[in-house]
PDB file of N, CA and C in Angstrom:
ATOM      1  N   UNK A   1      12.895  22.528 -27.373  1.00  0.00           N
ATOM      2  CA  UNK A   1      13.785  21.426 -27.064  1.00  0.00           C
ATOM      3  C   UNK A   1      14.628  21.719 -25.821  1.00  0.00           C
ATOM      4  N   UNK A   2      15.054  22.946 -25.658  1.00  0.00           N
ATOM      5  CA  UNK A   2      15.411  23.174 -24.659  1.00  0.00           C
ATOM      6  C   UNK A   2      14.855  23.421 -23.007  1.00  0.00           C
ATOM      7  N   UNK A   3      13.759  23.301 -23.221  1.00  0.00           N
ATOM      8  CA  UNK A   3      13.039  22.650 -22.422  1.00  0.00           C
ATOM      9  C   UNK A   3      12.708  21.770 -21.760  1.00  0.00           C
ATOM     10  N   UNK A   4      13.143  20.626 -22.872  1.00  0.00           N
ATOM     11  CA  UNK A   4      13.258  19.142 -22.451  1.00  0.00           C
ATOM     12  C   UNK A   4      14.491  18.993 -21.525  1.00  0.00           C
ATOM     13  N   UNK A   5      15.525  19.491 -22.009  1.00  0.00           N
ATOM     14  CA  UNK A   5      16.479  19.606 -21.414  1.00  0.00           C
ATOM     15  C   UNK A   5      16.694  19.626 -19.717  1.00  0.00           C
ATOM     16  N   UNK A   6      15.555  20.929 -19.575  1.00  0.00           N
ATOM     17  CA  UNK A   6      15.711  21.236 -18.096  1.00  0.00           C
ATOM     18  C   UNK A   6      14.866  20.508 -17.706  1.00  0.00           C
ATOM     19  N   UNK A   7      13.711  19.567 -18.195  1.00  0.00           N
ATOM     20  CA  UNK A   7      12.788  19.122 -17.390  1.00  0.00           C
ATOM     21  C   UNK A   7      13.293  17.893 -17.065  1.00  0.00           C
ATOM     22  N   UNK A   8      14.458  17.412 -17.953  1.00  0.00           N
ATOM     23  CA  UNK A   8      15.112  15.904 -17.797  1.00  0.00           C
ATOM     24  C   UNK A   8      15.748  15.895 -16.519  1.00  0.00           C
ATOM     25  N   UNK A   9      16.984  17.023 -16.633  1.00  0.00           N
ATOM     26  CA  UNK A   9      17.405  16.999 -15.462  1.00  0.00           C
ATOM     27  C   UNK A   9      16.574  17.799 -14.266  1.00  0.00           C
ATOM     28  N   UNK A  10      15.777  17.949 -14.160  1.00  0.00           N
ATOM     29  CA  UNK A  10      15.509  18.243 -12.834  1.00  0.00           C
ATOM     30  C   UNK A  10      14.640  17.366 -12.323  1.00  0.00           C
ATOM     31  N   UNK A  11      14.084  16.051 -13.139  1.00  0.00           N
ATOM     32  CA  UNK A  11      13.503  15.294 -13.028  1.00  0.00           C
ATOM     33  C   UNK A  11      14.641  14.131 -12.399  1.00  0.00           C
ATOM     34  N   UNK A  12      15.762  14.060 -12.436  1.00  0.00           N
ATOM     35  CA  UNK A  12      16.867  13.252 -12.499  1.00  0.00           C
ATOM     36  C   UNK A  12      17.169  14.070 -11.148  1.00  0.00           C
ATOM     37  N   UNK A  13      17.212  15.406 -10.900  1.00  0.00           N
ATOM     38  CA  UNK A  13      17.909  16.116  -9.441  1.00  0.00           C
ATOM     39  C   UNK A  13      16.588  15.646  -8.405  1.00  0.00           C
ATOM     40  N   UNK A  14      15.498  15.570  -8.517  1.00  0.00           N
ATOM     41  CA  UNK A  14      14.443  14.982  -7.977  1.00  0.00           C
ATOM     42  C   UNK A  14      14.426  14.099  -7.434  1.00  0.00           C
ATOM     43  N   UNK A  15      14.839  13.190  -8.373  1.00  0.00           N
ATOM     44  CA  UNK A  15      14.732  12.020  -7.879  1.00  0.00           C
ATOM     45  C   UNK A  15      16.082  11.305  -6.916  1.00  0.00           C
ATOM     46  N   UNK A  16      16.929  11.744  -7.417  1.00  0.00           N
ATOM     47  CA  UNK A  16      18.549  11.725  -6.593  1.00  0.00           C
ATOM     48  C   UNK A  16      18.421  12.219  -4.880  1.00  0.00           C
ATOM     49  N   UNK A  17      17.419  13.338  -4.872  1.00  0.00           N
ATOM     50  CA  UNK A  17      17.299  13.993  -3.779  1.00  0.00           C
ATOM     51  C   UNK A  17      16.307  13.468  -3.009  1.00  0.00           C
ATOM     52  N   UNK A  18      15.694  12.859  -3.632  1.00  0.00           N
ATOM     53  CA  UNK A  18      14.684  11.728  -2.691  1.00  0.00           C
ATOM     54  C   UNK A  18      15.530  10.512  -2.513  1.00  0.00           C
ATOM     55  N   UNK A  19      16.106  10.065  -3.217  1.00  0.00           N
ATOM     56  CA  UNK A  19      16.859   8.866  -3.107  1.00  0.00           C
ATOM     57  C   UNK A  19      17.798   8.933  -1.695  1.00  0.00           C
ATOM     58  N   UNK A  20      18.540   9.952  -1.923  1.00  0.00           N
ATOM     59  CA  UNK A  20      18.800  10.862  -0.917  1.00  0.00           C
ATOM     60  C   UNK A  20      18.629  10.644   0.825  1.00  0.00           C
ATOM     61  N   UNK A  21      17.187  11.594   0.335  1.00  0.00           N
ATOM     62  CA  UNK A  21      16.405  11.405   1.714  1.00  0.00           C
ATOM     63  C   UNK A  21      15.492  10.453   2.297  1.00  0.00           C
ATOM     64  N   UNK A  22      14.933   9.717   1.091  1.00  0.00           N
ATOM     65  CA  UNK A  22      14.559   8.491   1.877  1.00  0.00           C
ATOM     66  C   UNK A  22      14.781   7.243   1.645  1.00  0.00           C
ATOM     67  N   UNK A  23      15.560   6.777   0.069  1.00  0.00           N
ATOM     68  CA  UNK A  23      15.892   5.769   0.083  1.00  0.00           C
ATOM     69  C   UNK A  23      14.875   4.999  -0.737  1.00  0.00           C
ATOM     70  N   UNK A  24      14.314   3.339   0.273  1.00  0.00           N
ATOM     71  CA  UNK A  24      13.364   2.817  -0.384  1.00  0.00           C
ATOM     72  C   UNK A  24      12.756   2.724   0.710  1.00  0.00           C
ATOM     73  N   UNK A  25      12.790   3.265   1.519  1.00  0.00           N
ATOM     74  CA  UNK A  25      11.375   4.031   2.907  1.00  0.00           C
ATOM     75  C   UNK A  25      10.071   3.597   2.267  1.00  0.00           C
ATOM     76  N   UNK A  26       9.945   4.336   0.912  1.00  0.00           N
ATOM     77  CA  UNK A  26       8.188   4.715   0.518  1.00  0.00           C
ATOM     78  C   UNK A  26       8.306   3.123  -0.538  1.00  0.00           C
ATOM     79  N   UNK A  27       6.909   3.513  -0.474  1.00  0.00           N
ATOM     80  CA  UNK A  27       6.894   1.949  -1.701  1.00  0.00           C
ATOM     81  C   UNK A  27       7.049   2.388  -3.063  1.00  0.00           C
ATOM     82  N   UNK A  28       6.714   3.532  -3.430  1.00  0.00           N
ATOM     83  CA  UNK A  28       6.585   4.057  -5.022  1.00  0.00           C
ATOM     84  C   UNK A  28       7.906   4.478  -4.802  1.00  0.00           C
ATOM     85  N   UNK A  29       8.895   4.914  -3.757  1.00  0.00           N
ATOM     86  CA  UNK A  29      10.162   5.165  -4.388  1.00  0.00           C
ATOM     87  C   UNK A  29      11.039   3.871  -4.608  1.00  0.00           C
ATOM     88  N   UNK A  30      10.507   2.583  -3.922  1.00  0.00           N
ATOM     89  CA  UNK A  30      10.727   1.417  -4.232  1.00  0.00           C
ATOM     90  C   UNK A  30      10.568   1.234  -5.837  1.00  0.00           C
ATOM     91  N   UNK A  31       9.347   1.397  -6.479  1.00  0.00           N
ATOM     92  CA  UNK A  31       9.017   0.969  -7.800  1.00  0.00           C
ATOM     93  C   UNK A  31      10.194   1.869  -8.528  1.00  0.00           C
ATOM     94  N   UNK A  32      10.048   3.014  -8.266  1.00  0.00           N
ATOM     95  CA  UNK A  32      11.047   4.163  -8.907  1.00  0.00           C
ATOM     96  C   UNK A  32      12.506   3.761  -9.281  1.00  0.00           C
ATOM     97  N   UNK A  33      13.272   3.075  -7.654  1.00  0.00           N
ATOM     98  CA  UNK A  33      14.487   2.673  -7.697  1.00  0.00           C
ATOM     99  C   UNK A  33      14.502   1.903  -8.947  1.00  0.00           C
ATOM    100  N   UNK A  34      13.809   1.175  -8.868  1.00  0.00           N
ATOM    101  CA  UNK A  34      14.112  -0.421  -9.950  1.00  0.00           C
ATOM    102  C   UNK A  34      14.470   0.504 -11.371  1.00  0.00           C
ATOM    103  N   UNK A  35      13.641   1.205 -12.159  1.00  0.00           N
ATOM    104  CA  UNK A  35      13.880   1.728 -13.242  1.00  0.00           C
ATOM    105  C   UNK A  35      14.830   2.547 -13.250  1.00  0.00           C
ATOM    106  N   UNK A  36      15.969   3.457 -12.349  1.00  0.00           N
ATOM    107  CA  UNK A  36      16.815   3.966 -12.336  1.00  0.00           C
ATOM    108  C   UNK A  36      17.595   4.054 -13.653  1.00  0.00           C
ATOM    109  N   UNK A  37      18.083   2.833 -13.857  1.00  0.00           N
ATOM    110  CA  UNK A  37      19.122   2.531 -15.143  1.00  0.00           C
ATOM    111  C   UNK A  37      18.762   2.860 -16.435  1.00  0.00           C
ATOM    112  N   UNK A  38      17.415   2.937 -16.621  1.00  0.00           N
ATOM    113  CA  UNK A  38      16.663   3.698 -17.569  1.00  0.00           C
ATOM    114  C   UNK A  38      16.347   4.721 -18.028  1.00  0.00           C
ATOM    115  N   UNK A  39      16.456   5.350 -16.592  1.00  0.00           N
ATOM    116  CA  UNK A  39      15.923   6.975 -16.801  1.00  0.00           C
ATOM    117  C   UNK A  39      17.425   7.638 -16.580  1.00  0.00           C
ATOM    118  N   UNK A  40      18.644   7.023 -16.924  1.00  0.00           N
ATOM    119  CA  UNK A  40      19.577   7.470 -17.622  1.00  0.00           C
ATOM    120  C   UNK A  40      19.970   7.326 -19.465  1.00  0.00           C
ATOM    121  N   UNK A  41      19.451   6.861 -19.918  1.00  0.00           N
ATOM    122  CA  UNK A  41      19.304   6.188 -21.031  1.00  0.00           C
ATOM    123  C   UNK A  41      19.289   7.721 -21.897  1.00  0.00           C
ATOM    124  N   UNK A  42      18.253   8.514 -21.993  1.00  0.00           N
ATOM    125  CA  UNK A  42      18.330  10.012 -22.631  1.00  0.00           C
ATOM    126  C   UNK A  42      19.627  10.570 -22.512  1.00  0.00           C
ATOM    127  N   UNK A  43      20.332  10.770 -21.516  1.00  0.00           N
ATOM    128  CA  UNK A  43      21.339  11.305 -21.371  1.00  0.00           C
ATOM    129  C   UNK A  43      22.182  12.081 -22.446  1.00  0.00           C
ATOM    130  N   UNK A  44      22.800  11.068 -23.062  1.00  0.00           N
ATOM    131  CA  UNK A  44      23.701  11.571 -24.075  1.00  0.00           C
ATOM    132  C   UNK A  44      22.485  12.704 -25.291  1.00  0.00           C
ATOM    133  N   UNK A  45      21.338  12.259 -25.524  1.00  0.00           N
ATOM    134  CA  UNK A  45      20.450  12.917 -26.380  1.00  0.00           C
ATOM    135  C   UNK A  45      20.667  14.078 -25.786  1.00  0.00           C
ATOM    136  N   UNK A  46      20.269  14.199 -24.239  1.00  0.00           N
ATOM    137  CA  UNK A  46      20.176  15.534 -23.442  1.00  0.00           C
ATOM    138  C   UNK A  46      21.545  16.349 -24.101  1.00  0.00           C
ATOM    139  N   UNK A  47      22.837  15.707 -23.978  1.00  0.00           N
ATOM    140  CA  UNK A  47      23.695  16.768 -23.960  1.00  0.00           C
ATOM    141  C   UNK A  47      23.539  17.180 -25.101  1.00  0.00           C
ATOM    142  N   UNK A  48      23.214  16.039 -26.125  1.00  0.00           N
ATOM    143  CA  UNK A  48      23.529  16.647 -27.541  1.00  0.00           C
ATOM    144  C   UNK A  48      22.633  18.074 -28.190  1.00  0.00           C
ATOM    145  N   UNK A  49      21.290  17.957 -27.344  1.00  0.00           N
ATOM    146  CA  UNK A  49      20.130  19.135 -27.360  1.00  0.00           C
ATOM    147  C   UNK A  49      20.774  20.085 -27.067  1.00  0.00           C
ATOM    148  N   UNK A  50      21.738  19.960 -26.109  1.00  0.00           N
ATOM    149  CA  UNK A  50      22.057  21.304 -25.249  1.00  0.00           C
ATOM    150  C   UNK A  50      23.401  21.519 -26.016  1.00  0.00           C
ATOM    151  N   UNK A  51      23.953  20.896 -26.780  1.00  0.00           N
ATOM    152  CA  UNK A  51      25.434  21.629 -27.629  1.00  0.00           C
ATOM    153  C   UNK A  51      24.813  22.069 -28.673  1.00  0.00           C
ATOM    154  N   UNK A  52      23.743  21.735 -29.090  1.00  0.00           N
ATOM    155  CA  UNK A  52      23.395  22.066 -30.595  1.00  0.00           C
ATOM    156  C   UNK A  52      22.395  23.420 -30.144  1.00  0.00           C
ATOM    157  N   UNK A  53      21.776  23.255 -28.182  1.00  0.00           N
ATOM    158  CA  UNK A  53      21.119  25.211 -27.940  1.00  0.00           C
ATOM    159  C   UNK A  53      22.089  25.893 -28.319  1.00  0.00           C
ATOM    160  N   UNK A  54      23.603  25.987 -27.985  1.00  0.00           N
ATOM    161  CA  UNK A  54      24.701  26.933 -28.061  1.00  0.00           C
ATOM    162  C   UNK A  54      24.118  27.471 -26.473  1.00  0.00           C
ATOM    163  N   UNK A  55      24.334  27.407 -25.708  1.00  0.00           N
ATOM    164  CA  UNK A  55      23.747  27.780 -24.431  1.00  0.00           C
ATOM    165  C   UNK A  55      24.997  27.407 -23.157  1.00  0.00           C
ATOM    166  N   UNK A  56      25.678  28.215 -22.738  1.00  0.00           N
ATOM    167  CA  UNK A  56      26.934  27.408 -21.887  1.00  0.00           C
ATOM    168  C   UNK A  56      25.984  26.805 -20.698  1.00  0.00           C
ATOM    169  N   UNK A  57      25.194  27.607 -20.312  1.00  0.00           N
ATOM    170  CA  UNK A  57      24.733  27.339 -18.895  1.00  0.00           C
ATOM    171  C   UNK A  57      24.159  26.048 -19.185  1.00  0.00           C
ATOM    172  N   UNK A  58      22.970  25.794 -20.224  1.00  0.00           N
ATOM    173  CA  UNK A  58      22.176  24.218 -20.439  1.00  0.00           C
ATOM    174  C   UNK A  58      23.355  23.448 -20.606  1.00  0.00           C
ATOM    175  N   UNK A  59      24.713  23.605 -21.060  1.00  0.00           N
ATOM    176  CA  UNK A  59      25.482  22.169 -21.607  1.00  0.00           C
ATOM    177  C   UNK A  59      26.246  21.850 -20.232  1.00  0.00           C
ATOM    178  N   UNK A  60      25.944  22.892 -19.274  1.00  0.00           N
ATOM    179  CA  UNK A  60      26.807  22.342 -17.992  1.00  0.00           C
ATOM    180  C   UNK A  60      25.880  21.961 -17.108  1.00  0.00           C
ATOM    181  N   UNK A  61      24.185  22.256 -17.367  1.00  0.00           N
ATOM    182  CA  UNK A  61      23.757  21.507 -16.315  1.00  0.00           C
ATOM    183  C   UNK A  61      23.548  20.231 -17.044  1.00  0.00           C
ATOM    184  N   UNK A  62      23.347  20.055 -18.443  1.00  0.00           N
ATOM    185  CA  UNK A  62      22.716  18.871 -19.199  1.00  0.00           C
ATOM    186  C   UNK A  62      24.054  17.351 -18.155  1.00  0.00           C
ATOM    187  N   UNK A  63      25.437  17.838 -18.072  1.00  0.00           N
ATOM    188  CA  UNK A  63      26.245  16.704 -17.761  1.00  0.00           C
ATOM    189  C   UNK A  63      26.120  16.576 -16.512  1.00  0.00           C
ATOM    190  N   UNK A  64      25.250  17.182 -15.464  1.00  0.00           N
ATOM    191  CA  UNK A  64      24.463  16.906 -14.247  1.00  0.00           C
ATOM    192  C   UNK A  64      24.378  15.247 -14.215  1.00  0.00           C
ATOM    193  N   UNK A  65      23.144  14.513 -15.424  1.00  0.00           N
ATOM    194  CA  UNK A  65      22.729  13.419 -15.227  1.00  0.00           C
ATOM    195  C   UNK A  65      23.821  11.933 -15.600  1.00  0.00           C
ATOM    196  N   UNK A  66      24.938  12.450 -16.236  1.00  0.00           N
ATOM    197  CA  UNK A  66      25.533  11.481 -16.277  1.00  0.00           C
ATOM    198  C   UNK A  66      26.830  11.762 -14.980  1.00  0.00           C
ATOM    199  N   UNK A  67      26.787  12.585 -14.414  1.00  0.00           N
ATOM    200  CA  UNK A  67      27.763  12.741 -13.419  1.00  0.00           C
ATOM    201  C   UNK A  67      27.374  11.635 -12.052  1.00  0.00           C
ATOM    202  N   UNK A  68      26.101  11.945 -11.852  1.00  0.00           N
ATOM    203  CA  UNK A  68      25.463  11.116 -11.093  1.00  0.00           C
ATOM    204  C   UNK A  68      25.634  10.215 -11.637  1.00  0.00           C
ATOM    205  N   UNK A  69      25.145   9.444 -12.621  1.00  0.00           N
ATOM    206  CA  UNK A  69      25.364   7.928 -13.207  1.00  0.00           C
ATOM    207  C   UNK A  69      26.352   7.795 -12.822  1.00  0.00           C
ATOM    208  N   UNK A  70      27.749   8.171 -13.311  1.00  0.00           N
ATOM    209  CA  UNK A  70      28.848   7.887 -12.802  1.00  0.00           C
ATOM    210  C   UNK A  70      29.362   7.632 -11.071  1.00  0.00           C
ATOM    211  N   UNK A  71      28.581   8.614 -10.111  1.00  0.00           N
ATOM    212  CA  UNK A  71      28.651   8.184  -9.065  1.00  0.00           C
ATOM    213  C   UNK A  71      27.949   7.487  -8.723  1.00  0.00           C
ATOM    214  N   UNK A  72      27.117   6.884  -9.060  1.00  0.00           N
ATOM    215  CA  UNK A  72      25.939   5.671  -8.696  1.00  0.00           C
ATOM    216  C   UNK A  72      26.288   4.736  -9.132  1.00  0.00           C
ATOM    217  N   UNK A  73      27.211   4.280 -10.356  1.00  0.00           N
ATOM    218  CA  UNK A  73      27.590   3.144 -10.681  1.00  0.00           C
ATOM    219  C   UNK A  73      28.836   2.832 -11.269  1.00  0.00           C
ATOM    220  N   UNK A  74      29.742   3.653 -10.794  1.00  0.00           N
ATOM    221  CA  UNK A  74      31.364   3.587 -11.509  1.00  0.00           C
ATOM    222  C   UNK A  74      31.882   2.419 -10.757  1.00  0.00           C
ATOM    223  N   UNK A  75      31.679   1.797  -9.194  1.00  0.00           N
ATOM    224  CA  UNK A  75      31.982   0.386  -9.370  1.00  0.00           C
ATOM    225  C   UNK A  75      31.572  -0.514 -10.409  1.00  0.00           C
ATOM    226  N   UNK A  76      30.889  -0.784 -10.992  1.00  0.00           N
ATOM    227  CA  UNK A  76      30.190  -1.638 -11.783  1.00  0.00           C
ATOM    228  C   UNK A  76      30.486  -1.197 -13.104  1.00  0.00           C
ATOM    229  N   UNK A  77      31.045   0.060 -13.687  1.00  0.00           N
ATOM    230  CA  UNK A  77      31.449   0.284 -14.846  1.00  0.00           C
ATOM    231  C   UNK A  77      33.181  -0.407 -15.597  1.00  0.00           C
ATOM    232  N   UNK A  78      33.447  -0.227 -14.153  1.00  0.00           N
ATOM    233  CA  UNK A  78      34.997  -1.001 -14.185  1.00  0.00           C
ATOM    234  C   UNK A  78      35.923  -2.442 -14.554  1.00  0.00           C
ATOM    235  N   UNK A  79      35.698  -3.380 -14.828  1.00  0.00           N
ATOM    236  CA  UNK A  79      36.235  -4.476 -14.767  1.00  0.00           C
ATOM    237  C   UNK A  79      36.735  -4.880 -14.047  1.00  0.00           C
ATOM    238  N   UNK A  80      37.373  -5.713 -12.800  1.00  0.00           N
ATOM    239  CA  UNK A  80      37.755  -6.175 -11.908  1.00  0.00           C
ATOM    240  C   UNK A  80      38.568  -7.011 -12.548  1.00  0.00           C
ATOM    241  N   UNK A  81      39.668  -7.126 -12.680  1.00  0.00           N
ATOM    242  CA  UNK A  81      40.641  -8.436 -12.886  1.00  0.00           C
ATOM    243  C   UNK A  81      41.205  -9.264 -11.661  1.00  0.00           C
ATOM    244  N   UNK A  82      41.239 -10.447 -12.330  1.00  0.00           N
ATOM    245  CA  UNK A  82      41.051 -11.815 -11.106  1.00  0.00           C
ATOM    246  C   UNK A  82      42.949 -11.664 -11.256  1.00  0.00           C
ATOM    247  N   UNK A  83      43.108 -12.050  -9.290  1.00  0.00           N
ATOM    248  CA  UNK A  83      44.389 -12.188  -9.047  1.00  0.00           C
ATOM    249  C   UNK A  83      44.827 -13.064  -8.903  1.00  0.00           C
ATOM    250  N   UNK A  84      46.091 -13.849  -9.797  1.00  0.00           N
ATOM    251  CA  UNK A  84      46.002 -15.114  -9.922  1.00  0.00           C
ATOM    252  C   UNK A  84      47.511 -15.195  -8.728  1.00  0.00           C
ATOM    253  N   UNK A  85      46.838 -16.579  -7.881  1.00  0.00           N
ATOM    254  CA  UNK A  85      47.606 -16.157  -6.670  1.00  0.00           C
ATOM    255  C   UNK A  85      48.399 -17.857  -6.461  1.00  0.00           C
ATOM    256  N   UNK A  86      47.732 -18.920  -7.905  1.00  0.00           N
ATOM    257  CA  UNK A  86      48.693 -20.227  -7.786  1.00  0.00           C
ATOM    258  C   UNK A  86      47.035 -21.001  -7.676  1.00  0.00           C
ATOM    259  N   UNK A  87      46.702 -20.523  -6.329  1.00  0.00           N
ATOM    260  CA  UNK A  87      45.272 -21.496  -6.215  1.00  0.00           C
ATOM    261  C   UNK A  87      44.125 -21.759  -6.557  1.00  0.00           C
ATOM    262  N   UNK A  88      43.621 -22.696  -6.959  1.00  0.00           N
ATOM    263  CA  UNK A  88      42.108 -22.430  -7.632  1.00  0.00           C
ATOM    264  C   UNK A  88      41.052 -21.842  -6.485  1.00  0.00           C
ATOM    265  N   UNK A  89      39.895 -21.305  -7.007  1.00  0.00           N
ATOM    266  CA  UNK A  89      38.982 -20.469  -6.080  1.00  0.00           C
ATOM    267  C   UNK A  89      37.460 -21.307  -6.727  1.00  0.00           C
ATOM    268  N   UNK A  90      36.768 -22.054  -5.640  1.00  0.00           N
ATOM    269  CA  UNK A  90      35.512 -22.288  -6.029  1.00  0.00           C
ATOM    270  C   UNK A  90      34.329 -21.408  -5.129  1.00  0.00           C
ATOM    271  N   UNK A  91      33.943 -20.790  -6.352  1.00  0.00           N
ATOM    272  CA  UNK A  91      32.567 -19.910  -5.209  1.00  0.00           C
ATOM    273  C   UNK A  91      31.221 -20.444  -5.807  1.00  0.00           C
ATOM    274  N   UNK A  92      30.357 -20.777  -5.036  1.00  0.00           N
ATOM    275  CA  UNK A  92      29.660 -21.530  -4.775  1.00  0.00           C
ATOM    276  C   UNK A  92      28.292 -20.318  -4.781  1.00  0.00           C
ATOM    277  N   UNK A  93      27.151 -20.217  -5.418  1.00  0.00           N
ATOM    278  CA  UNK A  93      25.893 -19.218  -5.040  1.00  0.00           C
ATOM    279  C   UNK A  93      24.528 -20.042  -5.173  1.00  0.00           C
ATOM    280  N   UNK A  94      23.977 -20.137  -4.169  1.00  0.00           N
ATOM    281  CA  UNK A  94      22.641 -20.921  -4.352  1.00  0.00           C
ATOM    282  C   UNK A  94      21.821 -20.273  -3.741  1.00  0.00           C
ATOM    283  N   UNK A  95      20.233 -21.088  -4.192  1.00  0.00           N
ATOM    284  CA  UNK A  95      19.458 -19.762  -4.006  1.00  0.00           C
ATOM    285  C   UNK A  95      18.225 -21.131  -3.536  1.00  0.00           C
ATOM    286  N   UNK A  96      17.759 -20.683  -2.294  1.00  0.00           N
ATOM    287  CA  UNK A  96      17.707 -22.271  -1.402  1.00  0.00           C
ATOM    288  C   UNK A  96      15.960 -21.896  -1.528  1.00  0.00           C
ATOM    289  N   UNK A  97      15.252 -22.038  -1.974  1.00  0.00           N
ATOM    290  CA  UNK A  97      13.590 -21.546  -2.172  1.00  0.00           C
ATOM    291  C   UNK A  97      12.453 -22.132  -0.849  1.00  0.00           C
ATOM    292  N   UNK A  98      13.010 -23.014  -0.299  1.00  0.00           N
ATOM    293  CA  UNK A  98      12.713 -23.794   0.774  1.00  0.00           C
ATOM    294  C   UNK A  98      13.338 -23.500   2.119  1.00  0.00           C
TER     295      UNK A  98
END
């Protein structure tokens, strides 16, 4: 099991480090990007493998993959509260196919 462990995250440092360096340059790192949000999903399992190895070194790399999550998407984890300033606000989004 502890195995899994390291193969998660280095599968996760992999891919960060291509993300990295090329972005969506390639087309399969295109396909790759899209599933991102997914291949955080193990995460918490990961750490829990690695508190229950008793292993200091696996439980500090296991929080590797959610550290990144966190920098990849802590705007979007946040809530934004609307500033109410007296005036109404109409925003408008269309999506023109033609």
């Amino acid at each position: 099991m502890l195995g899994l462990v390291l193969i998660y995250v280095t599968l996760i440092l992999t891919w960060f480090g291509l993300w990295l360096r090329v972005g969506d340059g390639i087309w399969w790192m295109t396909l790759l990007n899209r599933i991102v949000p997914q291949m955080f999903a193990p995460a918490p399992l990961v750490i829990l493998l690695a508190v229950f190895g008793r292993q200091r070194r696996l439980i500090a790399v296991s929080f590797i993959p959610p550290l990144i999550f966190g920098m990849l998407f802590w705007p979007y984890l946040i809530p934004r509260f609307a500033q109410i300033n007296g005036k109404p606000d109409l925003r408008v989004m269309t999506y023109n196919v033609l």
